[in-house]
C-alpha atoms as a PDB file:
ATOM      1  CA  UNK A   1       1.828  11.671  -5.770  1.00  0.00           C
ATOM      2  CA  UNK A   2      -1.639  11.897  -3.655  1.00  0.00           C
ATOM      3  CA  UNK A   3      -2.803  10.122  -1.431  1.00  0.00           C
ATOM      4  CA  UNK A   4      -6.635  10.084  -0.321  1.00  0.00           C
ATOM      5  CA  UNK A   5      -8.134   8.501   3.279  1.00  0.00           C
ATOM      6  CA  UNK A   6     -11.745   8.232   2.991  1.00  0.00           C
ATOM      7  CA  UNK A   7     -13.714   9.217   5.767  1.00  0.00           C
ATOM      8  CA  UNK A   8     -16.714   8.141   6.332  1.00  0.00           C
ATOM      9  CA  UNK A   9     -18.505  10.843   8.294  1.00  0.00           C
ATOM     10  CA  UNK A  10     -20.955  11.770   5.806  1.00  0.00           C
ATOM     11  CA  UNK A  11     -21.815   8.843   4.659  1.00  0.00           C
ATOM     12  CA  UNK A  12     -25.837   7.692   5.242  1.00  0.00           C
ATOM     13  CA  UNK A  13     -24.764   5.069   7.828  1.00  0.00           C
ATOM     14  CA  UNK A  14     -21.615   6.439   9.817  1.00  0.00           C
ATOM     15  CA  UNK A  15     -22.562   3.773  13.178  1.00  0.00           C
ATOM     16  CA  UNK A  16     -21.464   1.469  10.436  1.00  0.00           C
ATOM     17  CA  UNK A  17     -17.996  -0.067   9.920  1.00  0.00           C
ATOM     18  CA  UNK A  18     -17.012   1.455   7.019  1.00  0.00           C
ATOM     19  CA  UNK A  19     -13.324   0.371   7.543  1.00  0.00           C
ATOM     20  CA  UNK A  20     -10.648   1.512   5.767  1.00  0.00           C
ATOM     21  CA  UNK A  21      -9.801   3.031   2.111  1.00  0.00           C
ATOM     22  CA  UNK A  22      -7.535   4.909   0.713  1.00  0.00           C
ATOM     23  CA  UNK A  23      -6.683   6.171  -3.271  1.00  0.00           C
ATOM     24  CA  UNK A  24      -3.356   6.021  -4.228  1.00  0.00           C
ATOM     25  CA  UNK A  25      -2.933   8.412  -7.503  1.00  0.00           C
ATOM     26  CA  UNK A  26       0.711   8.783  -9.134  1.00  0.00           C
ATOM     27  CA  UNK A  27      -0.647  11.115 -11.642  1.00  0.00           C
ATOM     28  CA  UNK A  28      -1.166   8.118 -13.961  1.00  0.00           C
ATOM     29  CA  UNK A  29      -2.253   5.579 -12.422  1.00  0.00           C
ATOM     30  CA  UNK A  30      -4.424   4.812  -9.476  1.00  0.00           C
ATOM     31  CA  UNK A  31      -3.727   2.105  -6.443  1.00  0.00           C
ATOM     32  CA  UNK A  32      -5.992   1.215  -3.654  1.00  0.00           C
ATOM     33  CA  UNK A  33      -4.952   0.200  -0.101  1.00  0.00           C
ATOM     34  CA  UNK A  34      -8.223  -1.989   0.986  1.00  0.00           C
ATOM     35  CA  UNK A  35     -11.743  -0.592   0.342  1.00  0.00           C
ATOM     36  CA  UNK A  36     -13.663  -1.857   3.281  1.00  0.00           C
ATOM     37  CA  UNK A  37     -17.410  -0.804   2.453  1.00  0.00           C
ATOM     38  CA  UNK A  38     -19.612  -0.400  -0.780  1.00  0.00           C
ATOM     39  CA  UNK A  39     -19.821   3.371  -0.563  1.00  0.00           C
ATOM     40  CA  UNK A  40     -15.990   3.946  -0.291  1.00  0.00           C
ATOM     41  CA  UNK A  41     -16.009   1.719  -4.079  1.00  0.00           C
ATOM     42  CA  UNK A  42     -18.672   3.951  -5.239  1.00  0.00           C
ATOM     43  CA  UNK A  43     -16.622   6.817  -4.389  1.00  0.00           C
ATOM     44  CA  UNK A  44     -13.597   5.494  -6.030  1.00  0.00           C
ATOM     45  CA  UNK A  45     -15.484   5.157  -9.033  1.00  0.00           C
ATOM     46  CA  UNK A  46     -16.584   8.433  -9.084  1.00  0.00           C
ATOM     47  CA  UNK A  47     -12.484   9.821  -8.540  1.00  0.00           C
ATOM     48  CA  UNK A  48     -11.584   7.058 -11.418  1.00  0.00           C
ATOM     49  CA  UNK A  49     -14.384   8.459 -13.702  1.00  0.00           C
ATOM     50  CA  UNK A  50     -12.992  12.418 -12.948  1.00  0.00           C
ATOM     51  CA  UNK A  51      -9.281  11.404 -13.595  1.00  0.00           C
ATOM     52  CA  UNK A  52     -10.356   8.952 -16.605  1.00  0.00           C
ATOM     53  CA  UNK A  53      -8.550   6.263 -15.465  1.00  0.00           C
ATOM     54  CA  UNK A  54     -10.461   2.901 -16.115  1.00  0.00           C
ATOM     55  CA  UNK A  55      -8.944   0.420 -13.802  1.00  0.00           C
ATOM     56  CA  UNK A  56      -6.848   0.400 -10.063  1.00  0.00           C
ATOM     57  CA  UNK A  57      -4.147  -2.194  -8.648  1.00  0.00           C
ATOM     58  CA  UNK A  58      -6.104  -2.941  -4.999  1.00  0.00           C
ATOM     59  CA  UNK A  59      -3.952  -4.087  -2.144  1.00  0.00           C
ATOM     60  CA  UNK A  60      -5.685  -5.771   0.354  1.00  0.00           C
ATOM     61  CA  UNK A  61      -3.807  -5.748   3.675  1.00  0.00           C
ATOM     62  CA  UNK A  62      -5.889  -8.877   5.119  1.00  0.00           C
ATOM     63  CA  UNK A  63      -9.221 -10.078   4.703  1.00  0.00           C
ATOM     64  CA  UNK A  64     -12.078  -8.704   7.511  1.00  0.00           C
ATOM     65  CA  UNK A  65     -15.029  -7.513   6.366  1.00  0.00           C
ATOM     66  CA  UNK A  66     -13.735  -3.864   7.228  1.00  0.00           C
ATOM     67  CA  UNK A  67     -11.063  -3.748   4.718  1.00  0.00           C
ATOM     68  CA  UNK A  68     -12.355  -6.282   1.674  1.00  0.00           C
ATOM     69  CA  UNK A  69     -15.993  -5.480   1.456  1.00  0.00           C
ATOM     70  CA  UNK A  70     -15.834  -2.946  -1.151  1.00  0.00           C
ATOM     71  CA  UNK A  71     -13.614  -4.538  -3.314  1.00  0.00           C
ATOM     72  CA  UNK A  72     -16.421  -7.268  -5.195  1.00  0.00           C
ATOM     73  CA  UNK A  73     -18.376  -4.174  -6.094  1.00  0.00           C
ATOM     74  CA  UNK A  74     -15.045  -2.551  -7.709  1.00  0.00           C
ATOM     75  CA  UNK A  75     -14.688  -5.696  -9.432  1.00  0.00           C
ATOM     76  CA  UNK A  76     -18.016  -5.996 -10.533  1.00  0.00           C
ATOM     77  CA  UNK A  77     -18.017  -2.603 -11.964  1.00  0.00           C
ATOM     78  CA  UNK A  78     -14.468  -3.488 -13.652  1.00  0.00           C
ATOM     79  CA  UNK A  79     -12.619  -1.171 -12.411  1.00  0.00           C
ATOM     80  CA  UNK A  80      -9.756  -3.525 -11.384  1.00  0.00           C
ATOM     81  CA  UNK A  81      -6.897  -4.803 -12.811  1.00  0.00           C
ATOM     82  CA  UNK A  82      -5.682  -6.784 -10.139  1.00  0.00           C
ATOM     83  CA  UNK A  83      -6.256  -7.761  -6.245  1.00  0.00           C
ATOM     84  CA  UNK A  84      -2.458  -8.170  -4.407  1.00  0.00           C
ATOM     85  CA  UNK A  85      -2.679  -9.955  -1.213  1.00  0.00           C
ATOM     86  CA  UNK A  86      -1.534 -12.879   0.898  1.00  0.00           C
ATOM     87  CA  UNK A  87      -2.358 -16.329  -0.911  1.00  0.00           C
ATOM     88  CA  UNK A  88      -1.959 -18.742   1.970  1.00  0.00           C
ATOM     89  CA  UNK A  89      -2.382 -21.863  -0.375  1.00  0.00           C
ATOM     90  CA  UNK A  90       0.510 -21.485  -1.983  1.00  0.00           C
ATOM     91  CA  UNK A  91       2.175 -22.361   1.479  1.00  0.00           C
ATOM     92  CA  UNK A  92       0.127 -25.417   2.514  1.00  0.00           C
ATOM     93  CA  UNK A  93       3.579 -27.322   2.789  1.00  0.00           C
ATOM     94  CA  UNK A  94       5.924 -25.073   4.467  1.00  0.00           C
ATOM     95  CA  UNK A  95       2.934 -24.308   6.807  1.00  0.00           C
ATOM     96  CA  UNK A  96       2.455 -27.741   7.654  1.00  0.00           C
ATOM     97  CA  UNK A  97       6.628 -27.904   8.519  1.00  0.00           C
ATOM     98  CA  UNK A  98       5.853 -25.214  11.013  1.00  0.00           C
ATOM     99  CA  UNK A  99       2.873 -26.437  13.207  1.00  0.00           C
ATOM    100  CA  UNK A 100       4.363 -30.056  12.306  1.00  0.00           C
ATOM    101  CA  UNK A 101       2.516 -31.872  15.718  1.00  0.00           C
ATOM    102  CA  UNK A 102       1.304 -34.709  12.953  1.00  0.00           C
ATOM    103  CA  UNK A 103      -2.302 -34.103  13.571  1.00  0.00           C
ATOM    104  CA  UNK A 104      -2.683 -32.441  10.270  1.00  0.00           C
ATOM    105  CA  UNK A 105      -2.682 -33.456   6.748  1.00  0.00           C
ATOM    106  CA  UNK A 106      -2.189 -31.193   3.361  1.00  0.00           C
ATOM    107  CA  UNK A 107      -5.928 -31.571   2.542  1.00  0.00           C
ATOM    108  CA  UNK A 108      -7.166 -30.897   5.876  1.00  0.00           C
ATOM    109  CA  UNK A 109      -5.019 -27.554   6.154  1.00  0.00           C
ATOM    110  CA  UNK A 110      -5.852 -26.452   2.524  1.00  0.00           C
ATOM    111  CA  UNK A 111      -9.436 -26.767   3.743  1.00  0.00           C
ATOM    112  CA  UNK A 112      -9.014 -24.597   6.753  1.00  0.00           C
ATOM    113  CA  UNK A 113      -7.453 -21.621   4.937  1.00  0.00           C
ATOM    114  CA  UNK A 114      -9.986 -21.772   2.359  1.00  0.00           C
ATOM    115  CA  UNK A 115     -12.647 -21.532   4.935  1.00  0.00           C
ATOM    116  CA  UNK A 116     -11.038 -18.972   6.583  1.00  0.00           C
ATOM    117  CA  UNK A 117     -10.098 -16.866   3.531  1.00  0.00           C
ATOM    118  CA  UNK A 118     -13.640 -17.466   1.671  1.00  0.00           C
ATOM    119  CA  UNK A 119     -14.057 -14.175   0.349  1.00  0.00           C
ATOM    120  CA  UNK A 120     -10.410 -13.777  -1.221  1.00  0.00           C
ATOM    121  CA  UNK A 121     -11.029 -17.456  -2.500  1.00  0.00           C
ATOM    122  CA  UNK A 122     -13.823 -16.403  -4.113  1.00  0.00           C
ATOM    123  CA  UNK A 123     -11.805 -14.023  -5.884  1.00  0.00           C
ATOM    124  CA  UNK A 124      -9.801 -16.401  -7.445  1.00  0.00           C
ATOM    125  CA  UNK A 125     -12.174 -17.233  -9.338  1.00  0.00           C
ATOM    126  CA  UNK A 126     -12.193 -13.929 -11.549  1.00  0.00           C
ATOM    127  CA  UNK A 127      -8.509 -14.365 -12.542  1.00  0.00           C
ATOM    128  CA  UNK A 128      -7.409 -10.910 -10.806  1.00  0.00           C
ATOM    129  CA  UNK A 129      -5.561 -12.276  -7.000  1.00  0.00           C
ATOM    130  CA  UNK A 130      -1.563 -11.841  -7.256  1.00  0.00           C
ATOM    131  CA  UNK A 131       0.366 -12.945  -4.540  1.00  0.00           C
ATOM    132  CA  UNK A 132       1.993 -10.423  -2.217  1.00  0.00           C
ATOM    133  CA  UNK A 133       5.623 -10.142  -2.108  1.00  0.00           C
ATOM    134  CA  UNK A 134       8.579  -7.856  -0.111  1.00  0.00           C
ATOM    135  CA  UNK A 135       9.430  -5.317  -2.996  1.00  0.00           C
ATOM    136  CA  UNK A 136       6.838  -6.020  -5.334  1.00  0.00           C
ATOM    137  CA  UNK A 137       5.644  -2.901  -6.935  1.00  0.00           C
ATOM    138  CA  UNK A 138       2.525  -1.474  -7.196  1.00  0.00           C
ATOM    139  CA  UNK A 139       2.435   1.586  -9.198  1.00  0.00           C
ATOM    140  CA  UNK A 140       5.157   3.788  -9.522  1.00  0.00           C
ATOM    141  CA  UNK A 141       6.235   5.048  -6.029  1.00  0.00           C
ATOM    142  CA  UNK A 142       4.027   2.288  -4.510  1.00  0.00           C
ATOM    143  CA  UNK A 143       5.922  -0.755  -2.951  1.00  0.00           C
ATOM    144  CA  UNK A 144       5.017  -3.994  -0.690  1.00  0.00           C
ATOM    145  CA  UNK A 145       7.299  -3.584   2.600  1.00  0.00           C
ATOM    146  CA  UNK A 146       6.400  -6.459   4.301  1.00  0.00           C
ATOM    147  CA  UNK A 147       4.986  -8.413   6.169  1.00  0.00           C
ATOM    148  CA  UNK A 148       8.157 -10.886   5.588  1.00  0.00           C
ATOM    149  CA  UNK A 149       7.335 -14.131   4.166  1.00  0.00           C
ATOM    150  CA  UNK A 150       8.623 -15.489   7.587  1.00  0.00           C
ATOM    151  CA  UNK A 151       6.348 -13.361   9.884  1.00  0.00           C
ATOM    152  CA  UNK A 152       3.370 -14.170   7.805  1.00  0.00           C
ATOM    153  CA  UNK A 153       4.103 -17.782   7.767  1.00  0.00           C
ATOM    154  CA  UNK A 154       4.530 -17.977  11.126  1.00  0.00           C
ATOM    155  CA  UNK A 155       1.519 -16.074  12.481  1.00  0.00           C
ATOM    156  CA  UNK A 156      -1.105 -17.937  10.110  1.00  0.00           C
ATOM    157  CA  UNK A 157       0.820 -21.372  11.183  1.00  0.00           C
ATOM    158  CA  UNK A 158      -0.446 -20.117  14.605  1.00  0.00           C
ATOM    159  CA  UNK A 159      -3.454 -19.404  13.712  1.00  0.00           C
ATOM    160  CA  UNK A 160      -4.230 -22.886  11.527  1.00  0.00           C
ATOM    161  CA  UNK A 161      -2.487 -24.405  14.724  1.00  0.00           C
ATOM    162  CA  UNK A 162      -5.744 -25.414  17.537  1.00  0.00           C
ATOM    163  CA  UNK A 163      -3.080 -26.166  20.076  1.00  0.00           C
ATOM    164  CA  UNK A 164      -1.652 -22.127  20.134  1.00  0.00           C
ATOM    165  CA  UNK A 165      -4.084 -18.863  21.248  1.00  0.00           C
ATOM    166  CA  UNK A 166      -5.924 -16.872  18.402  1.00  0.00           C
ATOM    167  CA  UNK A 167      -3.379 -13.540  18.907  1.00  0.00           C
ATOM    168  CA  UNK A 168       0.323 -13.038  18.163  1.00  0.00           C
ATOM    169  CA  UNK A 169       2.108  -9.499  19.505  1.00  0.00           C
ATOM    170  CA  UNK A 170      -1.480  -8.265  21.350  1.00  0.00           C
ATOM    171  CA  UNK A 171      -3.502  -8.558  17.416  1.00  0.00           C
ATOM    172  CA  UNK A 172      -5.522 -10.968  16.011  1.00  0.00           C
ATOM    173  CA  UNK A 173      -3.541 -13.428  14.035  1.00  0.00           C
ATOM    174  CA  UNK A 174      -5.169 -12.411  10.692  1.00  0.00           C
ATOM    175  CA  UNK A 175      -4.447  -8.343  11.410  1.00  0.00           C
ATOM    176  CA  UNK A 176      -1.038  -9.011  12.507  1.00  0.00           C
ATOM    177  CA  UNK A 177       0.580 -10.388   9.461  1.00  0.00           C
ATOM    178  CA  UNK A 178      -1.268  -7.215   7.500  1.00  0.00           C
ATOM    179  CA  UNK A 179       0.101  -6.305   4.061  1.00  0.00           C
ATOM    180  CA  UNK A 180       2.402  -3.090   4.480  1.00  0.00           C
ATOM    181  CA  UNK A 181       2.726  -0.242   1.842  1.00  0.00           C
ATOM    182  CA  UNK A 182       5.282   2.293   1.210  1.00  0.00           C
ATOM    183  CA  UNK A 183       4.149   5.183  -0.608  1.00  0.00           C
ATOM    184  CA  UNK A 184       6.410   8.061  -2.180  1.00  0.00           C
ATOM    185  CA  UNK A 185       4.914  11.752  -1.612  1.00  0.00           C
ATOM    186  CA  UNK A 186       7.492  14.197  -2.711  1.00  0.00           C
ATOM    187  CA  UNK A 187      10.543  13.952  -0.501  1.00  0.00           C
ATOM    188  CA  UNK A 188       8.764  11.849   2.068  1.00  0.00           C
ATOM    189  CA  UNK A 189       7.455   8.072   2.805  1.00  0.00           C
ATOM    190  CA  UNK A 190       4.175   7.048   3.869  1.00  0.00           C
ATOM    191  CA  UNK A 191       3.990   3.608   5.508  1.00  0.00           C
ATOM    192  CA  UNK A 192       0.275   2.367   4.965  1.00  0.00           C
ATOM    193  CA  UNK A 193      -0.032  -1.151   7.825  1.00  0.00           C
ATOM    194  CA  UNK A 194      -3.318  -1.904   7.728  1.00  0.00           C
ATOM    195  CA  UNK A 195      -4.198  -3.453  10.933  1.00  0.00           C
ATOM    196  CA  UNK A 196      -0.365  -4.679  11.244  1.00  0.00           C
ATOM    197  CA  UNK A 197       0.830  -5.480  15.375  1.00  0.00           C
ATOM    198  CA  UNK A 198       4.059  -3.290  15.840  1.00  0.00           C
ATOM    199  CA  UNK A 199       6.084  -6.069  15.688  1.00  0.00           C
ATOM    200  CA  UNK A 200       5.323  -6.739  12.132  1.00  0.00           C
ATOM    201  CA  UNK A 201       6.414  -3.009  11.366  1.00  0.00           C
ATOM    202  CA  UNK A 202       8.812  -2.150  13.941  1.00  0.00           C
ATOM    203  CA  UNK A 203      12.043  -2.829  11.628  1.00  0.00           C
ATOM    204  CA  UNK A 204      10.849   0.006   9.072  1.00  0.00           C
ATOM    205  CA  UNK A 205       8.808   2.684  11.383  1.00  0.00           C
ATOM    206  CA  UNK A 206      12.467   4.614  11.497  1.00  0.00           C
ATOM    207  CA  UNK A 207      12.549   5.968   8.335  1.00  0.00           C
ATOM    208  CA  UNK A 208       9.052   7.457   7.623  1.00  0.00           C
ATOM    209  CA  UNK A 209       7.886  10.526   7.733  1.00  0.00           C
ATOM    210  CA  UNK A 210       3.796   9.842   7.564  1.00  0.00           C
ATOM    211  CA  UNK A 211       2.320   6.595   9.219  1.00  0.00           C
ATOM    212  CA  UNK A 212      -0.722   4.797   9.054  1.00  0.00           C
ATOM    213  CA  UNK A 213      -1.367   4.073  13.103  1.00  0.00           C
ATOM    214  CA  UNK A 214      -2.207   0.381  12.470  1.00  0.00           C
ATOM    215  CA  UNK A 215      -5.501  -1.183  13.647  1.00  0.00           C
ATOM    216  CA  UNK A 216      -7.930   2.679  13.017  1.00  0.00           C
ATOM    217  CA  UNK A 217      -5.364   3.916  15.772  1.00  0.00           C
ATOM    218  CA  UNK A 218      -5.521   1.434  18.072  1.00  0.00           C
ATOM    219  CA  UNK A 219      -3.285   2.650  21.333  1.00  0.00           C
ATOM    220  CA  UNK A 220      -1.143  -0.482  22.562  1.00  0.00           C
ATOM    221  CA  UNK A 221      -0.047  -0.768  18.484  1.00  0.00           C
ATOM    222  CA  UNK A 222       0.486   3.311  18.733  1.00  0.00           C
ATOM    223  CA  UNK A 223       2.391   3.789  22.007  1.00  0.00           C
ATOM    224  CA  UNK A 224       5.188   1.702  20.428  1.00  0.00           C
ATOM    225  CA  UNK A 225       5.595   3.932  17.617  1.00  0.00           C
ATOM    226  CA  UNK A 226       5.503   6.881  19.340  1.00  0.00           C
ATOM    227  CA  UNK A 227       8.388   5.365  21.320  1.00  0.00           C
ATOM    228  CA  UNK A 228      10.510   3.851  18.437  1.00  0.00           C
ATOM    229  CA  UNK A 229       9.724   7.749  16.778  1.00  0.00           C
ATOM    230  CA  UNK A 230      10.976   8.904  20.014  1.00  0.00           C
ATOM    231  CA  UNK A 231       9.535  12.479  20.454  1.00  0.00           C
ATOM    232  CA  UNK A 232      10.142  13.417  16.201  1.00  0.00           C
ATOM    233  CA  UNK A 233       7.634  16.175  15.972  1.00  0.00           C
ATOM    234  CA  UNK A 234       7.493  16.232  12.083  1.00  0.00           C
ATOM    235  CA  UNK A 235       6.070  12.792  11.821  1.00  0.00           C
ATOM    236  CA  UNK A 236       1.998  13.010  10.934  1.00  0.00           C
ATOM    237  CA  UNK A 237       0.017   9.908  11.750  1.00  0.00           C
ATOM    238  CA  UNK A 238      -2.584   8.891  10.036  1.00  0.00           C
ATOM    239  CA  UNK A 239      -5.402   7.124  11.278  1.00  0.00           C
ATOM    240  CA  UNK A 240      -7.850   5.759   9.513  1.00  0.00           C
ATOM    241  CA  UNK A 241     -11.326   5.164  11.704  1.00  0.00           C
ATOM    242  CA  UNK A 242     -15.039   4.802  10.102  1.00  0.00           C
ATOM    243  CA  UNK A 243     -15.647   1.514  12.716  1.00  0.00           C
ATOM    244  CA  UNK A 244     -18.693   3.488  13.649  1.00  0.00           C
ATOM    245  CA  UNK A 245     -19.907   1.764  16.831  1.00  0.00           C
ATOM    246  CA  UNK A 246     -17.461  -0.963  16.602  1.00  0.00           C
ATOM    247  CA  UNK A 247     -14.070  -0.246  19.173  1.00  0.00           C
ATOM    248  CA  UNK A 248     -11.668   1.170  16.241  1.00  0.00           C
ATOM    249  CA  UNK A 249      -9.654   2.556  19.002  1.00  0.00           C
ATOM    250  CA  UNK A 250      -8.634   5.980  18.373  1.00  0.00           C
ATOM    251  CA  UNK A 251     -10.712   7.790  20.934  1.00  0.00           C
ATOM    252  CA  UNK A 252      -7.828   6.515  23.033  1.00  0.00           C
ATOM    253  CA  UNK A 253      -5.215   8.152  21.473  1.00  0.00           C
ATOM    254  CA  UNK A 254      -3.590  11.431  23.004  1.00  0.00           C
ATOM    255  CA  UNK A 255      -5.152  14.991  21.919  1.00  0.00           C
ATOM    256  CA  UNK A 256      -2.038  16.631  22.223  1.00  0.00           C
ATOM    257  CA  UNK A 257       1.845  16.371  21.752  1.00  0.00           C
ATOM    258  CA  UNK A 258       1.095  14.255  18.182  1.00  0.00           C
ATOM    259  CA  UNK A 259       0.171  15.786  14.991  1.00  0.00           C
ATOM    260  CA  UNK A 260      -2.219  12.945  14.075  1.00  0.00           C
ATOM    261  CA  UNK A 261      -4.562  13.172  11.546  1.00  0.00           C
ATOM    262  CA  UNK A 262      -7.956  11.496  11.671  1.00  0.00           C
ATOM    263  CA  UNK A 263     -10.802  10.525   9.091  1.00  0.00           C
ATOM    264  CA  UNK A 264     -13.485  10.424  12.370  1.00  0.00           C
ATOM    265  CA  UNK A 265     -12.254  13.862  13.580  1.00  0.00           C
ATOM    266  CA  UNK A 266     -10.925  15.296  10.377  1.00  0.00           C
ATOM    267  CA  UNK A 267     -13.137  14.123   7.574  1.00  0.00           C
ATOM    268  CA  UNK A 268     -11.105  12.789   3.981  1.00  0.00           C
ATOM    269  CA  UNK A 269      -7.278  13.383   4.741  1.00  0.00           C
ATOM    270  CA  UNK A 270      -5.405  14.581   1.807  1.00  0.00           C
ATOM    271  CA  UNK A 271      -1.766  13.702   1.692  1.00  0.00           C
ATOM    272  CA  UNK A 272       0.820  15.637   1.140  1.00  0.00           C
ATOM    273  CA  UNK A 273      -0.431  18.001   3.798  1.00  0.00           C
ATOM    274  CA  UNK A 274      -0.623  21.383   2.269  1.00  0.00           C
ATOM    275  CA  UNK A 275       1.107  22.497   5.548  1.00  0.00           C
ATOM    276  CA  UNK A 276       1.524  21.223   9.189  1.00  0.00           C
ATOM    277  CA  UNK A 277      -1.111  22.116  10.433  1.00  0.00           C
ATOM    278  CA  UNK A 278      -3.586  21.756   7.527  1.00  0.00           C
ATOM    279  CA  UNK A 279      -6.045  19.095   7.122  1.00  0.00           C
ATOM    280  CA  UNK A 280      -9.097  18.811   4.896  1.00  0.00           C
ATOM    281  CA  UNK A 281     -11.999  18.941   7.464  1.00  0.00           C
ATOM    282  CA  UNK A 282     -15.080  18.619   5.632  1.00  0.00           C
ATOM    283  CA  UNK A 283     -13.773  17.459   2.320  1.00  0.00           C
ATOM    284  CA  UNK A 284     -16.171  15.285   0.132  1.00  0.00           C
ATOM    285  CA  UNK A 285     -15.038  13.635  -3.183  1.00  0.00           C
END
């Protein structure tokens, strides 16, 4: 198994947010976890053409720009097979039991989610979008964690809910109930979170040995891992930041006393490391 973050550093517009991508290759087939700019896709493409593998399984952890923009061009180059992800309208009803303050209606609310989720909506339309599910696999060695069907539910209830803030556990609503990823390399597990709040995460952060530090390394999400990891110096963090000008976050994080891995500082990150202190500065696919 290999595992590929994209950095973004040489690409023509790095004060861009590039967001997040990264290539998922079992030796036989090829997943995605989001693709969050045009150039990433294109750069997919080119590893899919080398490897001569025609189409990828995409996950998409949630739906800002950041993390889903890549993913039409993919699909208009067919180069996927299919688009996993959270399809809220399948949960109109059990949503509507949650916020339950009879000011809604089961038209209303399926008009709200597909306003806010326009551009996976518009997806639907190409017959690819399969809905995300605890255990689901991907690929071979490639399985949906979470979020649970609960903790999803009840963030976007919040979120559809006008009486309730916009944030649940210090994230956005819509980054909070992220998709989560477990990936096999070798012996080891890499948990991909996308921009997942801790407490979305917290029940499985034990029992990996590489982490995605959710939101491109944002610290109040990071802190509480390094906690729950509680001082395990063989863990690697990964941290995935092309946000360009935007506030990805991980110019926060410490410079010392983590071995933490960044596509800003560190250029493409290939995983598994080829030792603990290697990492692939200046790589280019």
């Amino acid at each position: 198994m290999k595992v590929i973050v994209l950095s973004a550093k040489n690409y023509e517009d790095i004060k861009a947010n590039n967001g997040d991508c990264f290539i998922i290759d079992n030796g036989k087939e090829i997943a995605l976890f989001d693709c969050g700019c045009i150039e990433h896709a294109k750069r997919v493409i080119k590893y899919m053409d080398k490897r001569g593998i025609e189409k990828c399984v995409v996950v998409l952890s949630h739906n800002d720009d950041d993390h889903f923009d890549g993913i039409p061009y993919l699909i208009e180059n067919e180069k996927v097979s299919k688009v996993i992800t959270i399809l809220l309208l399948k949960y109109v009803d059990e949503i509507l039991d949650i916020i339950d303050d009879g000011r809604k209606n089961r038209e209303k609310l399926k008009k709200q989610i597909t306003e806010m989720y326009d551009n996976i909506n518009e997806l639907g339309n190409k017959d690819l979008l399969e809905e995300m599910e605890e255990g689901k696999k991907v690929i071979d060695g490639v399985t949906i964690v979470g979020p649970s069907k609960e903790y999803f539910l009840e963030a976007n209830a919040k979120a559809l809910d006008t009486t309730q803030g916009d944030t649940i556990d210090r994230e956005t609503i819509v980054n909070a109930a992220s998709v989560q990823v477990s990936v096999k390399i070798d012996n080891k597990k890499l948990l991909l979170s996308g921009d997942s709040s801790f407490a979305a995460i917290e029940d499985k952060v034990e029992s990996y040995q590489y982490i995605q530090l959710p939101h491109h390394g944002k610290l109040v999400q990071a802190e509480k891992i390094f906690e729950a990891k509680d001082g395990d110096n063989s863990v690697v963090y990964i941290v995935s930041d092309n946000t360009g000008d935007t506030n990805g976050g991980s110019d926060k994080l410490p410079d010392k006393g983590y071995n933490i891995k960044n596509t800003k500082i560190d250029g493409d990150i290939e995983l598994p490391l080829r030792s603990a202190h290697l990492t692939t500065r200046g790589c280019y696919l």
